[in-house]
PDB file of N, CA and C in Angstrom:
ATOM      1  N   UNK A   1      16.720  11.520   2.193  1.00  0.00           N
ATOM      2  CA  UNK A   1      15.714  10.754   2.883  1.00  0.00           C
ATOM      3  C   UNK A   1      14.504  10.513   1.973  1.00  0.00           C
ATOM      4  N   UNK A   2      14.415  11.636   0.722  1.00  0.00           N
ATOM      5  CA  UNK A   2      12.926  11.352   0.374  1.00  0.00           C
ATOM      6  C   UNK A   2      13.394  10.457  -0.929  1.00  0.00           C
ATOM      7  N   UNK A   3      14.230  10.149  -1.447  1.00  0.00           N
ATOM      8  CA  UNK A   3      14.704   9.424  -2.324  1.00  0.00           C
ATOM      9  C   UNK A   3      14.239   7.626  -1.711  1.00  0.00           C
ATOM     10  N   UNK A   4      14.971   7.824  -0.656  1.00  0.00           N
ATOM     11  CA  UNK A   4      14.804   6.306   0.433  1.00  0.00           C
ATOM     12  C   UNK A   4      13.262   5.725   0.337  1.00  0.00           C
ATOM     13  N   UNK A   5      12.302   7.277   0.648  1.00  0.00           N
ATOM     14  CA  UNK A   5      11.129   6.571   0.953  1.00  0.00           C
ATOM     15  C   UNK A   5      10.206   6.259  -0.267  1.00  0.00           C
ATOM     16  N   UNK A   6      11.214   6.846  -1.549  1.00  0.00           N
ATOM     17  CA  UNK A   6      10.339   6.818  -2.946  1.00  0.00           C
ATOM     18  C   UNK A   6      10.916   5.610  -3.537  1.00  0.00           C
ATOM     19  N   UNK A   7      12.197   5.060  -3.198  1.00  0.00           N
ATOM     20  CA  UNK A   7      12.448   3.471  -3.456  1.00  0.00           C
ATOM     21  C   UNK A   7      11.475   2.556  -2.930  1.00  0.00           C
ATOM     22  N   UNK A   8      11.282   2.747  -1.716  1.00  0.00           N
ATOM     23  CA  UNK A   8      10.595   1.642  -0.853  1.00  0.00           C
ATOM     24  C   UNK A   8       9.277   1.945  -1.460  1.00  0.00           C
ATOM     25  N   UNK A   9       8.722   2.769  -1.642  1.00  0.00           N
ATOM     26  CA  UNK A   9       6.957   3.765  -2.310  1.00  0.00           C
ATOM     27  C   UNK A   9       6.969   2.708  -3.451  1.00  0.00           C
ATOM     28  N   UNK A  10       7.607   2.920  -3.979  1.00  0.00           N
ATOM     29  CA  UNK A  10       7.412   2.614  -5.703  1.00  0.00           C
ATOM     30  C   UNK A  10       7.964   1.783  -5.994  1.00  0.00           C
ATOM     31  N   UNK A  11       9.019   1.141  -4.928  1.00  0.00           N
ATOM     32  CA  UNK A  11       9.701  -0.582  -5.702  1.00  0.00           C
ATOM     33  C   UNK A  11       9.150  -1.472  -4.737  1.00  0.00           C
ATOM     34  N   UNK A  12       9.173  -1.769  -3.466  1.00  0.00           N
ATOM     35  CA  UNK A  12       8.514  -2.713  -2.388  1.00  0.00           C
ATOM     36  C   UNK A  12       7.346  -2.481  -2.686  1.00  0.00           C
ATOM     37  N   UNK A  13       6.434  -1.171  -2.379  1.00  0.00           N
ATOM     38  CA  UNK A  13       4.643  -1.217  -2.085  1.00  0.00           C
ATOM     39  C   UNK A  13       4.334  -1.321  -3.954  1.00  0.00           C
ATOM     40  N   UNK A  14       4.985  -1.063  -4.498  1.00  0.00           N
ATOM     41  CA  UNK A  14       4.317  -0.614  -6.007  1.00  0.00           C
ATOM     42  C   UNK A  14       3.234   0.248  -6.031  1.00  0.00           C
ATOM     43  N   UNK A  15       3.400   1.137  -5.419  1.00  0.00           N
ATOM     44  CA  UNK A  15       2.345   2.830  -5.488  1.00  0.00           C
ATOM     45  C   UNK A  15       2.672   3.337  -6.576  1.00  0.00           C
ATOM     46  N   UNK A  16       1.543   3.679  -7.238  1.00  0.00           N
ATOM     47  CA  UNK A  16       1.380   4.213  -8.555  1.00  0.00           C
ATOM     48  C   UNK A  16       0.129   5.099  -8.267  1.00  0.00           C
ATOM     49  N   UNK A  17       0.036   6.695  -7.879  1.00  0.00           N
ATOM     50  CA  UNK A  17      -0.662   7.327  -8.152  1.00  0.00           C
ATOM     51  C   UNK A  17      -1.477   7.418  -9.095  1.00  0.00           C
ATOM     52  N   UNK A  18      -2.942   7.209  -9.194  1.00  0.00           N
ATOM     53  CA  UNK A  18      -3.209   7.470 -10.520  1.00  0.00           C
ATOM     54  C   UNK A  18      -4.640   8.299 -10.432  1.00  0.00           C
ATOM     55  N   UNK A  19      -4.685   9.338 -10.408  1.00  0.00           N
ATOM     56  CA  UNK A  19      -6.011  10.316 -10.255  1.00  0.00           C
ATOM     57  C   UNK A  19      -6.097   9.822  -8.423  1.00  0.00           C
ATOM     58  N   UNK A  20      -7.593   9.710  -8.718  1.00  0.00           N
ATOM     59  CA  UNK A  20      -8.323   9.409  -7.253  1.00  0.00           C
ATOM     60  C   UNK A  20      -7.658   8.329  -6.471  1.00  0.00           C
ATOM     61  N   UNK A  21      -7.020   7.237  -7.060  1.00  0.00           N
ATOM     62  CA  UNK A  21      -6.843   5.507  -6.886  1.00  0.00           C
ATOM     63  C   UNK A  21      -5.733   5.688  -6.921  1.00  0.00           C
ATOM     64  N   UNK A  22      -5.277   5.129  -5.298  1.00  0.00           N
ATOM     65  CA  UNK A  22      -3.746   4.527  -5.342  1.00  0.00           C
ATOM     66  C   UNK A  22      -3.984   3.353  -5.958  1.00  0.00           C
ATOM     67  N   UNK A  23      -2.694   2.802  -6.858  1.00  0.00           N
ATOM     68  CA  UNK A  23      -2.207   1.502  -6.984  1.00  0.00           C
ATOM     69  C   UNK A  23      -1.472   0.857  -6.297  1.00  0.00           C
ATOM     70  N   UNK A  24      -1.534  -0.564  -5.806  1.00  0.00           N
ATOM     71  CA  UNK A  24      -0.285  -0.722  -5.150  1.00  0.00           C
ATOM     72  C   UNK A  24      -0.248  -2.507  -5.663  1.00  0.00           C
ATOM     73  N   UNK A  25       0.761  -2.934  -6.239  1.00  0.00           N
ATOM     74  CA  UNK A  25       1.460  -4.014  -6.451  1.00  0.00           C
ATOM     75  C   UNK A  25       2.975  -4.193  -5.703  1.00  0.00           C
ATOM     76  N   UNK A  26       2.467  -4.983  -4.362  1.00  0.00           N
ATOM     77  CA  UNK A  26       3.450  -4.986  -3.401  1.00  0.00           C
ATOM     78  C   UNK A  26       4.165  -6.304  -3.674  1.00  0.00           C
ATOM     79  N   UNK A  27       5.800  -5.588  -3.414  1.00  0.00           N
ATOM     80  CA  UNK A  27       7.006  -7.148  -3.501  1.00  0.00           C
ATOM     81  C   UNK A  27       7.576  -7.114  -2.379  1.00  0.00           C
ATOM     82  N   UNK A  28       7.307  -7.887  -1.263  1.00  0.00           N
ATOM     83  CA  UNK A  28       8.054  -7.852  -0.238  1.00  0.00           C
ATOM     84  C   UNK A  28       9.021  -8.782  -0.233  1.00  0.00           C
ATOM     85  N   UNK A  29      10.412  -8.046   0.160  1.00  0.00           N
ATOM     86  CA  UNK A  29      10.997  -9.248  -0.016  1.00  0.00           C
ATOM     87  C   UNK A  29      11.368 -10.377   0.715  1.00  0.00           C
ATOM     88  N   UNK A  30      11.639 -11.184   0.194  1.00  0.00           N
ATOM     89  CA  UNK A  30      12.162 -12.660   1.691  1.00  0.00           C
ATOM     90  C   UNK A  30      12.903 -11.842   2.867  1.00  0.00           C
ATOM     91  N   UNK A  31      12.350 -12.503   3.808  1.00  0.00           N
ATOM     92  CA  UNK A  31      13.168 -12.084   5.351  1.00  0.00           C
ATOM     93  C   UNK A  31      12.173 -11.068   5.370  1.00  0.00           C
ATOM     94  N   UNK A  32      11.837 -10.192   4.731  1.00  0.00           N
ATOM     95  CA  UNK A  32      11.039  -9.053   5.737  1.00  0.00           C
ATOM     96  C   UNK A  32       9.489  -9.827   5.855  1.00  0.00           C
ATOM     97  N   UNK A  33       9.171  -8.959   7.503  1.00  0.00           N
ATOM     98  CA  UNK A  33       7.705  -9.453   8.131  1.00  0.00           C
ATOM     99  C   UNK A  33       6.876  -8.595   7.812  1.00  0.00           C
ATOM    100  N   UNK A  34       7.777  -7.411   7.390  1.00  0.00           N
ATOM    101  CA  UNK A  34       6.599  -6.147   6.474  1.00  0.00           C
ATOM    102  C   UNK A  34       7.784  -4.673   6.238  1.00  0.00           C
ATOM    103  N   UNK A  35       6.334  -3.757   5.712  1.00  0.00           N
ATOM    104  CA  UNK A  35       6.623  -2.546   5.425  1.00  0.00           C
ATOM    105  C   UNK A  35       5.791  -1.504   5.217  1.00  0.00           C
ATOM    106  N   UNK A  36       5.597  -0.384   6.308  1.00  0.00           N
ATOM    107  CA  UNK A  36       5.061   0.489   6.571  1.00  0.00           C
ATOM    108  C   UNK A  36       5.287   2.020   6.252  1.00  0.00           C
ATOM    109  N   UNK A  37       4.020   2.322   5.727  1.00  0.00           N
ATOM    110  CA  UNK A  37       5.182   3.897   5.550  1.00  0.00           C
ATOM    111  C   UNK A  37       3.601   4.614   5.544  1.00  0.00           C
ATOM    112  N   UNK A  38       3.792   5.633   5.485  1.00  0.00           N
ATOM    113  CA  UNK A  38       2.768   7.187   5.621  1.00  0.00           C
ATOM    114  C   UNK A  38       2.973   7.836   4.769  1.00  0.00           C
ATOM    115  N   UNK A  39       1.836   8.129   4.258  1.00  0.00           N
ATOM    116  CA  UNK A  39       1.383   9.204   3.345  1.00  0.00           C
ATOM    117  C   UNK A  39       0.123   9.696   3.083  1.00  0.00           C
ATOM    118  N   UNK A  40       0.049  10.719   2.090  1.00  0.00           N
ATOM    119  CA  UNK A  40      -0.956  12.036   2.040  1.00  0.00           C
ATOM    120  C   UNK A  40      -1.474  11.536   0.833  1.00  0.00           C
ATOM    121  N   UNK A  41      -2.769  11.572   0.473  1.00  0.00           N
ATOM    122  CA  UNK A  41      -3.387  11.424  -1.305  1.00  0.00           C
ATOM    123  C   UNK A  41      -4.387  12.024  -1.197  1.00  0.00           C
ATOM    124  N   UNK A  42      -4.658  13.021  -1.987  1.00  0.00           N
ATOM    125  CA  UNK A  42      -6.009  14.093  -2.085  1.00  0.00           C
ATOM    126  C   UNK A  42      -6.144  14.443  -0.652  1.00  0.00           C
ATOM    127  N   UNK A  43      -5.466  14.759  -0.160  1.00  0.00           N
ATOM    128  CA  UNK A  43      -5.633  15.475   1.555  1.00  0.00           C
ATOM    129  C   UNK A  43      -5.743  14.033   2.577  1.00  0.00           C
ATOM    130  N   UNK A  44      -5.815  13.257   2.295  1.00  0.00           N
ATOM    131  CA  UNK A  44      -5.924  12.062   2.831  1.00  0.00           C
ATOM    132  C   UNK A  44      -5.112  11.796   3.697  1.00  0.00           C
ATOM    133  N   UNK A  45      -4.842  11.617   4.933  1.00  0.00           N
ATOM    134  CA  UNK A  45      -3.451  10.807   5.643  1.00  0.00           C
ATOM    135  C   UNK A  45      -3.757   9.141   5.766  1.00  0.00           C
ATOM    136  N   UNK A  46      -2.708   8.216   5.503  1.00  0.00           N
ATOM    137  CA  UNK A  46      -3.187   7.206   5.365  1.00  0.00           C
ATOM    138  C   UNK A  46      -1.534   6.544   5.617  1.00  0.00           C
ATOM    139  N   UNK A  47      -1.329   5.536   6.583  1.00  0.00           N
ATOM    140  CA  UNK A  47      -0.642   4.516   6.717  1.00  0.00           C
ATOM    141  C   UNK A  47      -0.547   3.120   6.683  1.00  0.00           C
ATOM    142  N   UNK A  48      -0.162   2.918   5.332  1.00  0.00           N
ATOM    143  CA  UNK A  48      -0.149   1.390   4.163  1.00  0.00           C
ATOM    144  C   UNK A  48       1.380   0.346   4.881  1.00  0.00           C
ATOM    145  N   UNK A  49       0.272  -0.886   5.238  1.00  0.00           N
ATOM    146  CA  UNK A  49       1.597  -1.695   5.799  1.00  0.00           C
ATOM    147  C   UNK A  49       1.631  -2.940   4.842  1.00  0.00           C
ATOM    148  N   UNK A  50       2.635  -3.139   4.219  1.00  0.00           N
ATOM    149  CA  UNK A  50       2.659  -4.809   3.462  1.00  0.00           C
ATOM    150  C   UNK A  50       3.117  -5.790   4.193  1.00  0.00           C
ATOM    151  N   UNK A  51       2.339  -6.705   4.127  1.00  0.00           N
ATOM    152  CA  UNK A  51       2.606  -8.096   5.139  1.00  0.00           C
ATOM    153  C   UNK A  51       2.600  -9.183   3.951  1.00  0.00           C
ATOM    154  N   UNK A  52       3.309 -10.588   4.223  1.00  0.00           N
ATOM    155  CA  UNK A  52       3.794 -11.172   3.367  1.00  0.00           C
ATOM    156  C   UNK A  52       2.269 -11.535   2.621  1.00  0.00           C
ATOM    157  N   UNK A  53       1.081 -12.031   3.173  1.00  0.00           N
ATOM    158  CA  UNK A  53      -0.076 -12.465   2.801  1.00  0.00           C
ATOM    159  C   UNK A  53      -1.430 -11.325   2.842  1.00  0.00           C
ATOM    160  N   UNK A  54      -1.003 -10.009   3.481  1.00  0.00           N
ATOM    161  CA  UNK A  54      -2.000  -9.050   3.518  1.00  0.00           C
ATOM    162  C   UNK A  54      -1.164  -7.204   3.353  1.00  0.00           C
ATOM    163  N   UNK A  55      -2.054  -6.195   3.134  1.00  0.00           N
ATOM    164  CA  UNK A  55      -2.502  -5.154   2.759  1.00  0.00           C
ATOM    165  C   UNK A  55      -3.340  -4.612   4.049  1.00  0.00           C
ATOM    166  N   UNK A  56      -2.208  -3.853   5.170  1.00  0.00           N
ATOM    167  CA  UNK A  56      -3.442  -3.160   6.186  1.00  0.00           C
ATOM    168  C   UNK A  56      -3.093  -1.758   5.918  1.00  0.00           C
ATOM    169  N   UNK A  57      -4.353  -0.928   5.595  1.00  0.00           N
ATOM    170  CA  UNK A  57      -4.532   0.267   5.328  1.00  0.00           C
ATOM    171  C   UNK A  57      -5.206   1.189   6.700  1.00  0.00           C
ATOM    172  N   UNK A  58      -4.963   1.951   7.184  1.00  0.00           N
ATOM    173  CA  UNK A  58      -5.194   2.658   8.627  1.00  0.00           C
ATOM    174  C   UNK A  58      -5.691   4.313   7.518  1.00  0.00           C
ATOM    175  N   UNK A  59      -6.709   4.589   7.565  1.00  0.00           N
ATOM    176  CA  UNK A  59      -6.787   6.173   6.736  1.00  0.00           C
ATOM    177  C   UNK A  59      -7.663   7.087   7.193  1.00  0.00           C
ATOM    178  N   UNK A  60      -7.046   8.210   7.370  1.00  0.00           N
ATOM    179  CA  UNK A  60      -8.371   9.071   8.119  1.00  0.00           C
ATOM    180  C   UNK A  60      -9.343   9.645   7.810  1.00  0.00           C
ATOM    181  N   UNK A  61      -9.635   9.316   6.173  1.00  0.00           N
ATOM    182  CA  UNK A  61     -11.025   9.045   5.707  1.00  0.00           C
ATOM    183  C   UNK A  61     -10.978   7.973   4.370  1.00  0.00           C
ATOM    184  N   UNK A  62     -12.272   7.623   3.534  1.00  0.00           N
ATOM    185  CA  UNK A  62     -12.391   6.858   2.919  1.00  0.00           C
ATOM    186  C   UNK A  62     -11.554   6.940   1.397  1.00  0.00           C
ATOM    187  N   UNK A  63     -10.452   6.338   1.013  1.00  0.00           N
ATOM    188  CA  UNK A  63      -9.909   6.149   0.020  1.00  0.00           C
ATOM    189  C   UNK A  63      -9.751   5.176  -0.653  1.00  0.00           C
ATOM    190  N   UNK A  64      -9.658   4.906  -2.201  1.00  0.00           N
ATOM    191  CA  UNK A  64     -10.134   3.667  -2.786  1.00  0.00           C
ATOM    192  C   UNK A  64      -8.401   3.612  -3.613  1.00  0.00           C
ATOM    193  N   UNK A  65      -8.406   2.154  -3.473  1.00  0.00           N
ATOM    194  CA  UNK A  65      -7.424   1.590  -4.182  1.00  0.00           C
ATOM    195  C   UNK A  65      -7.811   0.768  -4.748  1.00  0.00           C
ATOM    196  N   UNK A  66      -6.430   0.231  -6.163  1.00  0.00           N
ATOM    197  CA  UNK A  66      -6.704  -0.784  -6.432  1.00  0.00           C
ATOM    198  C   UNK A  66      -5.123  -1.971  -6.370  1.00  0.00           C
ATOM    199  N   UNK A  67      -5.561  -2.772  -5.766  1.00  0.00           N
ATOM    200  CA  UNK A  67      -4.278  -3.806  -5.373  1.00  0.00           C
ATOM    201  C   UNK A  67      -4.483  -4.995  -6.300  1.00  0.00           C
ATOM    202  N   UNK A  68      -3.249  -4.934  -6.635  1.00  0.00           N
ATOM    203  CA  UNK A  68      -2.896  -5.814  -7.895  1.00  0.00           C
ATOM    204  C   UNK A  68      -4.059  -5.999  -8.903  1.00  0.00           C
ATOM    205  N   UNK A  69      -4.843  -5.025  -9.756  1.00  0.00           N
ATOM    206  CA  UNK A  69      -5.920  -5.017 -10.534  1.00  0.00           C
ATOM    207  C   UNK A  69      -7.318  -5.119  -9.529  1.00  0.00           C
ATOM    208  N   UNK A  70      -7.381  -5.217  -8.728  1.00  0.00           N
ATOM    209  CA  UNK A  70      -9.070  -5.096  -7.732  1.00  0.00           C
ATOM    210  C   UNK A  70      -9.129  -4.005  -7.396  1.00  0.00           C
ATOM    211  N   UNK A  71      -9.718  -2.970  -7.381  1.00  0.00           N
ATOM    212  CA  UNK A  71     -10.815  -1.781  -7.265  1.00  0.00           C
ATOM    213  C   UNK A  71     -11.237  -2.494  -5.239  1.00  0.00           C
ATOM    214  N   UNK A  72     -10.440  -1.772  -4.490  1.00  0.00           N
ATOM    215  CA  UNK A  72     -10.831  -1.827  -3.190  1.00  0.00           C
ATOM    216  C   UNK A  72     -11.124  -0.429  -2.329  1.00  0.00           C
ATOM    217  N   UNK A  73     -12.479  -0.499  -2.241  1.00  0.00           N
ATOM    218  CA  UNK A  73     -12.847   0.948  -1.378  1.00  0.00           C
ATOM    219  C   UNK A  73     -12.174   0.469   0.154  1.00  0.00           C
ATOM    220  N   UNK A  74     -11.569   1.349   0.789  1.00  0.00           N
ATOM    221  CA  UNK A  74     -10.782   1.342   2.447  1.00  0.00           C
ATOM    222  C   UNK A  74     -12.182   2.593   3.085  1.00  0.00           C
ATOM    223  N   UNK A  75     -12.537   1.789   4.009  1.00  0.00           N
ATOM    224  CA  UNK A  75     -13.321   3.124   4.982  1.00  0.00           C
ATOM    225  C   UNK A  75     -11.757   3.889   5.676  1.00  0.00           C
ATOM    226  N   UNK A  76     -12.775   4.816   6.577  1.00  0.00           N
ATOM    227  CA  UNK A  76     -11.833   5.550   7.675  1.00  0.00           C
ATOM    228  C   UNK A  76     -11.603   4.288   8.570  1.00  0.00           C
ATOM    229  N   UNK A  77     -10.387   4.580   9.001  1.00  0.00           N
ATOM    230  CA  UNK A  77     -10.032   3.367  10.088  1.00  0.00           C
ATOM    231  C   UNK A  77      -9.155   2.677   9.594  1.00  0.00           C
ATOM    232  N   UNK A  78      -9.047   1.259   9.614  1.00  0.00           N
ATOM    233  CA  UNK A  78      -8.509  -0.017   9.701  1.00  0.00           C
ATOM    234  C   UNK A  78      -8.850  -0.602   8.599  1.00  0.00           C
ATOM    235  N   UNK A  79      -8.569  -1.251   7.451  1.00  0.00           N
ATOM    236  CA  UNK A  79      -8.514  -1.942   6.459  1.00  0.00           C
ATOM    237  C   UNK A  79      -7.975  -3.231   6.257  1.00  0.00           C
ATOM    238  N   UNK A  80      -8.574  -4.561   6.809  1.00  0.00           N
ATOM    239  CA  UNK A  80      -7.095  -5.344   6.237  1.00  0.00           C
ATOM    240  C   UNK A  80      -7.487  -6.031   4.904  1.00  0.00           C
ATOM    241  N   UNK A  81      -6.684  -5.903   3.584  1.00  0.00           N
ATOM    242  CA  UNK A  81      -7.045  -6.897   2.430  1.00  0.00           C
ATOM    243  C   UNK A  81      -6.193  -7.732   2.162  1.00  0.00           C
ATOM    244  N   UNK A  82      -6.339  -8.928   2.221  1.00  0.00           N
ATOM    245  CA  UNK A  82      -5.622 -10.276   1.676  1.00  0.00           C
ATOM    246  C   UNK A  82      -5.134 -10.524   0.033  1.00  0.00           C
ATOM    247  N   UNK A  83      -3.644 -10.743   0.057  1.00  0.00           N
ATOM    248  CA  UNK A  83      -3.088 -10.599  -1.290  1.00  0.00           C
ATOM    249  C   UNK A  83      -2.996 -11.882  -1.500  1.00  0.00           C
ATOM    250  N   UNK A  84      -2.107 -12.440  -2.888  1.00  0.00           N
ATOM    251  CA  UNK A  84      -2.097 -13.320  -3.011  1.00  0.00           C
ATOM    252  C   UNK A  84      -0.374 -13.123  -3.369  1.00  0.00           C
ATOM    253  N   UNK A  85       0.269 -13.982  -2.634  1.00  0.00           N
ATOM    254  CA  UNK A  85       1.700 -14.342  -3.124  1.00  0.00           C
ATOM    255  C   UNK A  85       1.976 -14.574  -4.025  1.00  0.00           C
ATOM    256  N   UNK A  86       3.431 -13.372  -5.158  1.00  0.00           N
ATOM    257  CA  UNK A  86       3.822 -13.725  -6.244  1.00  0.00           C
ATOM    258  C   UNK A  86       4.992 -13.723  -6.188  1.00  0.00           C
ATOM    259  N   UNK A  87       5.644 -15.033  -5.507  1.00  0.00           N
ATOM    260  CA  UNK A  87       7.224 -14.806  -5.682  1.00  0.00           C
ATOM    261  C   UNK A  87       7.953 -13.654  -4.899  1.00  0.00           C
ATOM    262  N   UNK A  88       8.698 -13.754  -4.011  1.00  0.00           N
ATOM    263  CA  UNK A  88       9.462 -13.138  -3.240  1.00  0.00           C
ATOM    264  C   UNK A  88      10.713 -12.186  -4.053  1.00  0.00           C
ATOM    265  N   UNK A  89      11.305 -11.285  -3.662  1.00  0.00           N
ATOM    266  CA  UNK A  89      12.259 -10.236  -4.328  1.00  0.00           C
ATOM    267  C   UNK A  89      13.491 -11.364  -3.688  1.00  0.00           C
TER     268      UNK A  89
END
């Protein structure tokens, strides 16, 4: 199972741990309406959904990413950031 969720982690969201800052360069592919998954970073709980045109981050305190090269601080709560489409998988 944890193999499953480290394909989808690291090939769909493109999560790349890196110190403090998730990375995420997301490929969703054609046909899907998204992809959601949960996880922990520096004690953090945080559930990252990819949508074909957006990035909604839900976290139960303030964690900073950066999506596709932008430096984005997420408060606690609800996050939504707008991507820009690069070609479908």
């Amino acid at each position: 199972m944890g193999s499953v969720w480290q394909a989808l982690a690291f090939g769909f969201v493109g999560l790349t741990p890196l110190g403090e800052v998730l990375t995420l360069d997301p490929r969703l592919p054609a046909g899907w309406s998204a992809l959601e998954l949960n996880l922990h970073h520096h004690g953090v709980a945080a559930r990252i959904r990819i949508e074909p045109h957006a990035v909604v981050v839900v976290a139960a305190a303030p964690v900073e990413l950066e999506l596709r090269g932008r430096r984005v601080q997420c408060g606690r709560g609800r996050t939504e950031l707008a991507i820009e489409t690069r070609g479908e998988i």
